[in-house]
PDB file of N, CA and C in Angstrom:
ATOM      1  N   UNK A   1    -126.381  33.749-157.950  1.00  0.00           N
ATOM      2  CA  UNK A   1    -125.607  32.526-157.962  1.00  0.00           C
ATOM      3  C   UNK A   1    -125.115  32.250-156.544  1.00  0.00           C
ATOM      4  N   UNK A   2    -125.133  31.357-156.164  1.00  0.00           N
ATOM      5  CA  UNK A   2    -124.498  30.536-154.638  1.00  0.00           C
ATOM      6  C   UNK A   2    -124.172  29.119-155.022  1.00  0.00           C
ATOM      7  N   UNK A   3    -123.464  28.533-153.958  1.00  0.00           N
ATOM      8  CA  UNK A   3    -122.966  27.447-154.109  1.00  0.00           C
ATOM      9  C   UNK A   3    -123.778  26.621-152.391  1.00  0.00           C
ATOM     10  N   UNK A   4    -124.134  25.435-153.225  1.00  0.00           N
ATOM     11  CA  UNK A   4    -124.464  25.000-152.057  1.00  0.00           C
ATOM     12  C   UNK A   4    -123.690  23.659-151.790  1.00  0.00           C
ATOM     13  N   UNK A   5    -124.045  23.200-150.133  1.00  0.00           N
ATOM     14  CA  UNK A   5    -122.958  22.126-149.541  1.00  0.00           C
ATOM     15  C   UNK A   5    -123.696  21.519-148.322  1.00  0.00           C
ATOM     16  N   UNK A   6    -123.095  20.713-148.148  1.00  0.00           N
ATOM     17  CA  UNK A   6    -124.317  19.739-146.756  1.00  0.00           C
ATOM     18  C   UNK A   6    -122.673  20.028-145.636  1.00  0.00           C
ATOM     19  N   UNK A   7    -123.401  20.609-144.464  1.00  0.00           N
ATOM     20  CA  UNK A   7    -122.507  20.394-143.231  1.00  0.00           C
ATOM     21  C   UNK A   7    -122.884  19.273-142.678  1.00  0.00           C
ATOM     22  N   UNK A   8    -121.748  18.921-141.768  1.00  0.00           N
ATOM     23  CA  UNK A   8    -121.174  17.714-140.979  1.00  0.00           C
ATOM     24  C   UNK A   8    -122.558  17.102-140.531  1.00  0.00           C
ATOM     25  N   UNK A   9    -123.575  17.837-140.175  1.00  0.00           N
ATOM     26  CA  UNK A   9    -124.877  17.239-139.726  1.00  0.00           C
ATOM     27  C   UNK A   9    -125.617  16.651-141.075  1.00  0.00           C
ATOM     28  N   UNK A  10    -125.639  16.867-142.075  1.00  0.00           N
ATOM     29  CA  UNK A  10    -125.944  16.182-143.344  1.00  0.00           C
ATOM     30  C   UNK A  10    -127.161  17.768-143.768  1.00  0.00           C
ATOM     31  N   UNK A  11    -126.817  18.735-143.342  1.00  0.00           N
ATOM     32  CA  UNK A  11    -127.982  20.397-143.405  1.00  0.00           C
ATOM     33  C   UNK A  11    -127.136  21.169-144.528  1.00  0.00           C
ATOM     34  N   UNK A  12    -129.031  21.538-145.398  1.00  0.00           N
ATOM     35  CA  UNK A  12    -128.190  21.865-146.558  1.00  0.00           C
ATOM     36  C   UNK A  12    -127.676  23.095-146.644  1.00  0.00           C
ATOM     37  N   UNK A  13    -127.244  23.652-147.047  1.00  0.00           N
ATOM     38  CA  UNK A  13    -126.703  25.609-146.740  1.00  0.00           C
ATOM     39  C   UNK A  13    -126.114  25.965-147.943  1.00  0.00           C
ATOM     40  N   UNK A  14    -126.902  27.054-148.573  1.00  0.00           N
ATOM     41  CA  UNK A  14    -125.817  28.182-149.412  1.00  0.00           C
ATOM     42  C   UNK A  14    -125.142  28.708-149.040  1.00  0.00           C
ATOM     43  N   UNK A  15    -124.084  29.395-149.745  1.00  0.00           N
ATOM     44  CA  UNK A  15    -123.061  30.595-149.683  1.00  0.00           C
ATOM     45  C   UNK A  15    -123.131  30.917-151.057  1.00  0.00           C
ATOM     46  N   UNK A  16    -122.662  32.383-150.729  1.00  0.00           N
ATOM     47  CA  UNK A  16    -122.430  33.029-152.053  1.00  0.00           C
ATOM     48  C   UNK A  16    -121.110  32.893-152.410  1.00  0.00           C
ATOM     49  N   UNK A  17    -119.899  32.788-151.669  1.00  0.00           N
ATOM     50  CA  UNK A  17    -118.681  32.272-151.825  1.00  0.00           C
ATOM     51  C   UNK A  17    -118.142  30.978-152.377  1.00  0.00           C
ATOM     52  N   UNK A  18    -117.597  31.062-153.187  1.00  0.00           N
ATOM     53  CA  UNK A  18    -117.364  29.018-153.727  1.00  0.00           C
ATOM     54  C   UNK A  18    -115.999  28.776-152.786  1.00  0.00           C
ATOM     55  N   UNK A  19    -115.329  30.119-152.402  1.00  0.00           N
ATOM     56  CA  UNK A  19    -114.286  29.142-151.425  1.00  0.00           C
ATOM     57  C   UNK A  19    -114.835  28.551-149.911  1.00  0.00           C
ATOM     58  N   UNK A  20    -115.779  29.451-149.429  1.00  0.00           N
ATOM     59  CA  UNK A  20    -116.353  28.571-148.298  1.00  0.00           C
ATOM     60  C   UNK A  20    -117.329  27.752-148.180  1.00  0.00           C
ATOM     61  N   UNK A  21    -117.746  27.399-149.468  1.00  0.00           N
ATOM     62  CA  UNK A  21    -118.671  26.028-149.700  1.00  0.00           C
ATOM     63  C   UNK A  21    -117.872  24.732-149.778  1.00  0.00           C
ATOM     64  N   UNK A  22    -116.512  25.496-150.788  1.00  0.00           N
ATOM     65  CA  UNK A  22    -115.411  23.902-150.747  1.00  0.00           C
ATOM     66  C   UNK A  22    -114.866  23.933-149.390  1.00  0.00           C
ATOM     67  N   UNK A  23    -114.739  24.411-148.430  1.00  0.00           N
ATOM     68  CA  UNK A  23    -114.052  24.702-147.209  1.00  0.00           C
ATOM     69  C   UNK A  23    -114.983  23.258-146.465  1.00  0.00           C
ATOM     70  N   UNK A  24    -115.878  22.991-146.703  1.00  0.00           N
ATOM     71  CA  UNK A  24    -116.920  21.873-146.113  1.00  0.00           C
ATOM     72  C   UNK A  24    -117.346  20.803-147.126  1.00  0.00           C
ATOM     73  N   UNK A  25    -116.580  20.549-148.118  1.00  0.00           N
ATOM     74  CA  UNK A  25    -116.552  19.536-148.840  1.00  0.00           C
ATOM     75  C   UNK A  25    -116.755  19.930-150.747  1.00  0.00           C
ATOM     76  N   UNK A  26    -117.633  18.931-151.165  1.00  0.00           N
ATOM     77  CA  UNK A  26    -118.118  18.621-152.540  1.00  0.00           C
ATOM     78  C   UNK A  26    -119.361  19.936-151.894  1.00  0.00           C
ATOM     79  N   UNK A  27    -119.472  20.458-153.256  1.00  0.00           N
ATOM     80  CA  UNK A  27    -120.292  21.771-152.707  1.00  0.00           C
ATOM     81  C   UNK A  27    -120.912  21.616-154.953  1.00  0.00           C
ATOM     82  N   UNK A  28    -122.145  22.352-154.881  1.00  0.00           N
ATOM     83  CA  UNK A  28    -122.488  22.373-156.394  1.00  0.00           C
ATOM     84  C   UNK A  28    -123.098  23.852-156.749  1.00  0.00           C
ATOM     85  N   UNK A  29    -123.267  24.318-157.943  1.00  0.00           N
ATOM     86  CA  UNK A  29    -123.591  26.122-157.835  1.00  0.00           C
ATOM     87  C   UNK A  29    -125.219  25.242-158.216  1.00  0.00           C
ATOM     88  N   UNK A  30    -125.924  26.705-158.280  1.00  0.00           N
ATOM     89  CA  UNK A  30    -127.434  26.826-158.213  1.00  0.00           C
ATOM     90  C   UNK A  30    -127.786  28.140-158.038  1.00  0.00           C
ATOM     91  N   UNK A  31    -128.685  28.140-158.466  1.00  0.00           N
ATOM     92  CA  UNK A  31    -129.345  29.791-158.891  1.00  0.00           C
ATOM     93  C   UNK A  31    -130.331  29.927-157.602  1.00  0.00           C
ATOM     94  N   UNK A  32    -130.487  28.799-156.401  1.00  0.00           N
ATOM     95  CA  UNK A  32    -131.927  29.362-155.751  1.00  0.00           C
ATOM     96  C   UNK A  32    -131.110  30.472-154.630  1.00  0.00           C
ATOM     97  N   UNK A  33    -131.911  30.612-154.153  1.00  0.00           N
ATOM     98  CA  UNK A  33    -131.823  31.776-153.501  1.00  0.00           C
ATOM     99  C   UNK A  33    -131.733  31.648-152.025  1.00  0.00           C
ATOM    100  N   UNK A  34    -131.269  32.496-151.301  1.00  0.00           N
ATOM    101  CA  UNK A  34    -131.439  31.720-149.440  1.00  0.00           C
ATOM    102  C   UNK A  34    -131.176  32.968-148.516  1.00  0.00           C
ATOM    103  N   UNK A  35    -131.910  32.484-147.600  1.00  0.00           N
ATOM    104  CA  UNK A  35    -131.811  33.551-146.712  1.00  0.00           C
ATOM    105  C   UNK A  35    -130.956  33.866-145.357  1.00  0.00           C
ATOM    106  N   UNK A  36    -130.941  34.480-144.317  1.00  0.00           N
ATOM    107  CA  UNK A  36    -129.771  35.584-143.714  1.00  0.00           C
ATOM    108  C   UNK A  36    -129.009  34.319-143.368  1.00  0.00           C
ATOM    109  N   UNK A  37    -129.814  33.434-142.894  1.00  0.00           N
ATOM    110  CA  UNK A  37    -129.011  32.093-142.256  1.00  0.00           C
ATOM    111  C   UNK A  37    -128.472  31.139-143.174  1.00  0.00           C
ATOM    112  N   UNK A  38    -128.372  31.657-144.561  1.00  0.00           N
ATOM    113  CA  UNK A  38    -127.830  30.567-145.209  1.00  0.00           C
ATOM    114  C   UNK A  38    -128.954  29.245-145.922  1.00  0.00           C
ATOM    115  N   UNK A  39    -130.485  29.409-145.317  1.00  0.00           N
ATOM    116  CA  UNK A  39    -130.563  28.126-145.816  1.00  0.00           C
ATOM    117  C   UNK A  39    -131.450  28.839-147.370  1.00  0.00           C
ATOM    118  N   UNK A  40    -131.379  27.418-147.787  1.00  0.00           N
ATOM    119  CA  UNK A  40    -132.684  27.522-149.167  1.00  0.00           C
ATOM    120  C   UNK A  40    -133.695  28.343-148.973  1.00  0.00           C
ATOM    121  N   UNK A  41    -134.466  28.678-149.855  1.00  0.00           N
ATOM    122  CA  UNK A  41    -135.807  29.368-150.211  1.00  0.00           C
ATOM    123  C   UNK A  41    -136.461  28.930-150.872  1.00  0.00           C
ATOM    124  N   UNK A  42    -137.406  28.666-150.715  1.00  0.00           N
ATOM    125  CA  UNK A  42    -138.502  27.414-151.568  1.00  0.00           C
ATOM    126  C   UNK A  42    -139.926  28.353-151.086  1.00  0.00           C
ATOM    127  N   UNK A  43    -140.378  28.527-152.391  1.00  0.00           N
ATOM    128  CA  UNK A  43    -142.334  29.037-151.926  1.00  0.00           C
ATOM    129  C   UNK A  43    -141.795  30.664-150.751  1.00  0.00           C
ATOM    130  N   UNK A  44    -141.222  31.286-150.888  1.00  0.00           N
ATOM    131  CA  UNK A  44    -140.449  32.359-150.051  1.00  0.00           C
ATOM    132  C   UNK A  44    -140.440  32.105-148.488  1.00  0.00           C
ATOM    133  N   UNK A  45    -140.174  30.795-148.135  1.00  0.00           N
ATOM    134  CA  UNK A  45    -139.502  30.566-146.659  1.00  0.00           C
ATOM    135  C   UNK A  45    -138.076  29.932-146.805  1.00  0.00           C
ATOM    136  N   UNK A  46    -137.727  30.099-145.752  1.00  0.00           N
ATOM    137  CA  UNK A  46    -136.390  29.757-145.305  1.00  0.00           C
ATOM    138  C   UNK A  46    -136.430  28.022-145.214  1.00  0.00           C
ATOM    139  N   UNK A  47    -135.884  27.291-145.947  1.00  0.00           N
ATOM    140  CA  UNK A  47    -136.095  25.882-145.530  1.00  0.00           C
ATOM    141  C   UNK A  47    -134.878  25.131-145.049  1.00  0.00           C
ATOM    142  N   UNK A  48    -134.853  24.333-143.779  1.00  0.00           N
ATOM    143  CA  UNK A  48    -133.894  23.450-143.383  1.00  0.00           C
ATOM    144  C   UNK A  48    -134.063  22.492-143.545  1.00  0.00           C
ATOM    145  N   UNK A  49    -133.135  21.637-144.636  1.00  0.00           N
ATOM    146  CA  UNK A  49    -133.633  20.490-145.376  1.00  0.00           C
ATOM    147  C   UNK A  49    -132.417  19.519-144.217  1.00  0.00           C
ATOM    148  N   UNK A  50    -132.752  18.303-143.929  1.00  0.00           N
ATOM    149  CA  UNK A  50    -131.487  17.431-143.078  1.00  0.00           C
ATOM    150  C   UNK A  50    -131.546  16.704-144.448  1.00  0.00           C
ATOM    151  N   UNK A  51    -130.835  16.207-145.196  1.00  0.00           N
ATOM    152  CA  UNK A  51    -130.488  15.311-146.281  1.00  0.00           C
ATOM    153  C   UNK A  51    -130.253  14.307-146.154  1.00  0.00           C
ATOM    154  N   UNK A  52    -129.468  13.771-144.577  1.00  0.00           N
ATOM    155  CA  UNK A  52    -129.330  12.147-144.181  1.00  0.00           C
ATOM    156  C   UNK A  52    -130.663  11.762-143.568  1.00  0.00           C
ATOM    157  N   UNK A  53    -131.537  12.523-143.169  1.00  0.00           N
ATOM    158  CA  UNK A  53    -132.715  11.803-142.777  1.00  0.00           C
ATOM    159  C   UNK A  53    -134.145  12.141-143.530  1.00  0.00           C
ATOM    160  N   UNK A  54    -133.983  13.199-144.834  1.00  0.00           N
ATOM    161  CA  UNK A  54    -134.963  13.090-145.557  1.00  0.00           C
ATOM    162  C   UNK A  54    -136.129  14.003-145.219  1.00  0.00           C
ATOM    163  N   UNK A  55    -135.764  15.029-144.671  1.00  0.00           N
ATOM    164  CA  UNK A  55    -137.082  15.541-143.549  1.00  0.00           C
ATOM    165  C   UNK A  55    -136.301  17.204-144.064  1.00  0.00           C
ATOM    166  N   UNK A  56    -137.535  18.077-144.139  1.00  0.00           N
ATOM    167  CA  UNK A  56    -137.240  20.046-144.170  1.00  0.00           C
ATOM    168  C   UNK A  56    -138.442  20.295-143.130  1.00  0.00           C
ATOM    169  N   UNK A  57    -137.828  21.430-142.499  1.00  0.00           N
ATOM    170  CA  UNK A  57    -138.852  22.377-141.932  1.00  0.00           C
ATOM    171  C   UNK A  57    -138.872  23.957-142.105  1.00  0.00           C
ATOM    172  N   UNK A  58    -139.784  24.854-141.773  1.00  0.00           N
ATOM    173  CA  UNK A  58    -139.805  25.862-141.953  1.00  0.00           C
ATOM    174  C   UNK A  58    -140.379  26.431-140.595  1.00  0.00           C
ATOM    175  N   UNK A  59    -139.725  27.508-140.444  1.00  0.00           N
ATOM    176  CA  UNK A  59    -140.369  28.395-139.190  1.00  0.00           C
ATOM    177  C   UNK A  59    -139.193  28.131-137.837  1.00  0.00           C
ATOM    178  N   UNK A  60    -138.171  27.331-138.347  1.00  0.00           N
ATOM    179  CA  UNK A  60    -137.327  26.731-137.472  1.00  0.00           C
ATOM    180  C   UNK A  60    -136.922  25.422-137.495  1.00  0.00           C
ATOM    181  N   UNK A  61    -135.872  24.772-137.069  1.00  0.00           N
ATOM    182  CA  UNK A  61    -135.117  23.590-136.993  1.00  0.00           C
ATOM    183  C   UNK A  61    -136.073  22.476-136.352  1.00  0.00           C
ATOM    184  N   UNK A  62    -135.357  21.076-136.849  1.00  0.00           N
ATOM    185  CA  UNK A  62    -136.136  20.072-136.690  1.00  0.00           C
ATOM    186  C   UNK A  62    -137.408  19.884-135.055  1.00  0.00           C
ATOM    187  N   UNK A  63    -136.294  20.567-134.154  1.00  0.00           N
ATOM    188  CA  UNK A  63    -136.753  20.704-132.913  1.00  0.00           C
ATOM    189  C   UNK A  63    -138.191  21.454-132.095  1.00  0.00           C
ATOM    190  N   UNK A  64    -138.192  22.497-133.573  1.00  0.00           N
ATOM    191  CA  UNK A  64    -139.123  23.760-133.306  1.00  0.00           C
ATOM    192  C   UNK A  64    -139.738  24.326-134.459  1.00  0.00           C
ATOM    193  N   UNK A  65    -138.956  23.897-135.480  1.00  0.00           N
ATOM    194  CA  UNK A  65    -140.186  24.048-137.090  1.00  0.00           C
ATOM    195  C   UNK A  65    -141.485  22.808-137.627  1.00  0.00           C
ATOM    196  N   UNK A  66    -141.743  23.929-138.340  1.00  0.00           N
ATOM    197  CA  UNK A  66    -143.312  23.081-139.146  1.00  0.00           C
ATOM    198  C   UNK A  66    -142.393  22.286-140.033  1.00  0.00           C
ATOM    199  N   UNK A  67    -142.529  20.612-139.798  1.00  0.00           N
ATOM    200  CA  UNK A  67    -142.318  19.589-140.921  1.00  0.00           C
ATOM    201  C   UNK A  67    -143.135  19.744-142.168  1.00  0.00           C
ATOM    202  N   UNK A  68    -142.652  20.000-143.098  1.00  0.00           N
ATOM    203  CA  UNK A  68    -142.964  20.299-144.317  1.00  0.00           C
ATOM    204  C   UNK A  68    -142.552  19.270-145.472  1.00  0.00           C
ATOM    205  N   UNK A  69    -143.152  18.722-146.708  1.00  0.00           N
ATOM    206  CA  UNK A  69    -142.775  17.605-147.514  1.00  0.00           C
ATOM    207  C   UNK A  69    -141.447  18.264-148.093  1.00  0.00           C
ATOM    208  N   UNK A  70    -140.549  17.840-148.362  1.00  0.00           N
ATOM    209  CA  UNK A  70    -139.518  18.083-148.946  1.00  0.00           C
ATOM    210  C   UNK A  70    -139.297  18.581-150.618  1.00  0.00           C
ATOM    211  N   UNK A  71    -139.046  19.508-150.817  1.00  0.00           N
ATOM    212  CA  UNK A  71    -139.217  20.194-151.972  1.00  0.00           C
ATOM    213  C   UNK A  71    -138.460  19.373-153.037  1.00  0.00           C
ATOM    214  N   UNK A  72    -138.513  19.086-154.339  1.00  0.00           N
ATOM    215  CA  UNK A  72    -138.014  17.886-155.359  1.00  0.00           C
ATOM    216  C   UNK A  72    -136.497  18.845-155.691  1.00  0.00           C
ATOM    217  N   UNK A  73    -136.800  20.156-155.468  1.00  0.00           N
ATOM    218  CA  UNK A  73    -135.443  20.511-155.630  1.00  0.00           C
ATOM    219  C   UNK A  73    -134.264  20.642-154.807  1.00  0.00           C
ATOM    220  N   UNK A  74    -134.699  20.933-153.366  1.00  0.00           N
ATOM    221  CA  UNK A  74    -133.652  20.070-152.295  1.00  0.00           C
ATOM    222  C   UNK A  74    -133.021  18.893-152.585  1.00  0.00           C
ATOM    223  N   UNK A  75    -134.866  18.223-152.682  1.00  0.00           N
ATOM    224  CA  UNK A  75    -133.748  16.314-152.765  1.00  0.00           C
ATOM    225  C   UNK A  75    -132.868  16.615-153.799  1.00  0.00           C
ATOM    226  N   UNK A  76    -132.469  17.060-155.367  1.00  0.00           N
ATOM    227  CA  UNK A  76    -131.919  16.970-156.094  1.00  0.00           C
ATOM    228  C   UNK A  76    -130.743  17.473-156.070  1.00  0.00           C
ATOM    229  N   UNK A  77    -130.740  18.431-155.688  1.00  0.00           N
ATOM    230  CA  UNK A  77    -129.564  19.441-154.788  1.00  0.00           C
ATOM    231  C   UNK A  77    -128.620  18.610-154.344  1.00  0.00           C
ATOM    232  N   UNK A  78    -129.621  17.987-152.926  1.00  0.00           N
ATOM    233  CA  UNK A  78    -128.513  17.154-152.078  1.00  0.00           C
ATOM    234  C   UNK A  78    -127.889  15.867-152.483  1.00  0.00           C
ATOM    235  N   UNK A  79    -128.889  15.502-153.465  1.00  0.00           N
ATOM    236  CA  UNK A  79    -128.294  14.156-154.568  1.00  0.00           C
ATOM    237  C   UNK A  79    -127.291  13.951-154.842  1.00  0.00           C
ATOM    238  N   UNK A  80    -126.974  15.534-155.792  1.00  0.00           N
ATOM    239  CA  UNK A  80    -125.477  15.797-156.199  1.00  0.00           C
ATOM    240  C   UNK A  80    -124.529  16.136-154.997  1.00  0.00           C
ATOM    241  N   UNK A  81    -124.832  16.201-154.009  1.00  0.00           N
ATOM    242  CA  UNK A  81    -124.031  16.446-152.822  1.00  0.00           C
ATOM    243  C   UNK A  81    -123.374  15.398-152.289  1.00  0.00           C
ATOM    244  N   UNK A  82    -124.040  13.943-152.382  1.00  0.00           N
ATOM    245  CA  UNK A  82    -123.890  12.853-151.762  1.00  0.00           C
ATOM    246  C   UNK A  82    -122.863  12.236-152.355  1.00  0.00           C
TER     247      UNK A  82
END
């Protein structure tokens, strides 16, 4: 179990803590899973989903990861986030 939450950049991030998910807003629980950095796990990579612009990558941040289609369970995730 984790709770996930979109930081100030609109990036989605678990915690396993529900007090430091509300610490950064409307935060929702979910069973997926995430890795050392906090983000999602989708297909067993680490994914950085941006939620205000609609775009995940893997292998690294928008700057330096593989753009990847956005997993239907991110978008849904961040749905309830919005």
């Amino acid at each position: 179990m984790s709770y996930a939450y979109l930081d100030k950049e609109g990036i989605l991030h678990l915690h396993p803590e529900k007090r430091i998910a509300a610490q950064n807003g409307k935060y929702v629980e979910t069973n997926l899973e995430y890795d050392e950095s906090g983000f999602p796990i989708v297909e067993e990579q680490g994914v950085i989903y941006y939620a205000n612009e609609g775009t995940a990558y893997v292998k690294g941040n928008k700057a330096k990861g593989q753009s990847i289609a956005v997993p239907n369970v991110l978008k849904q995730l961040a749905d309830q986030l919005k």
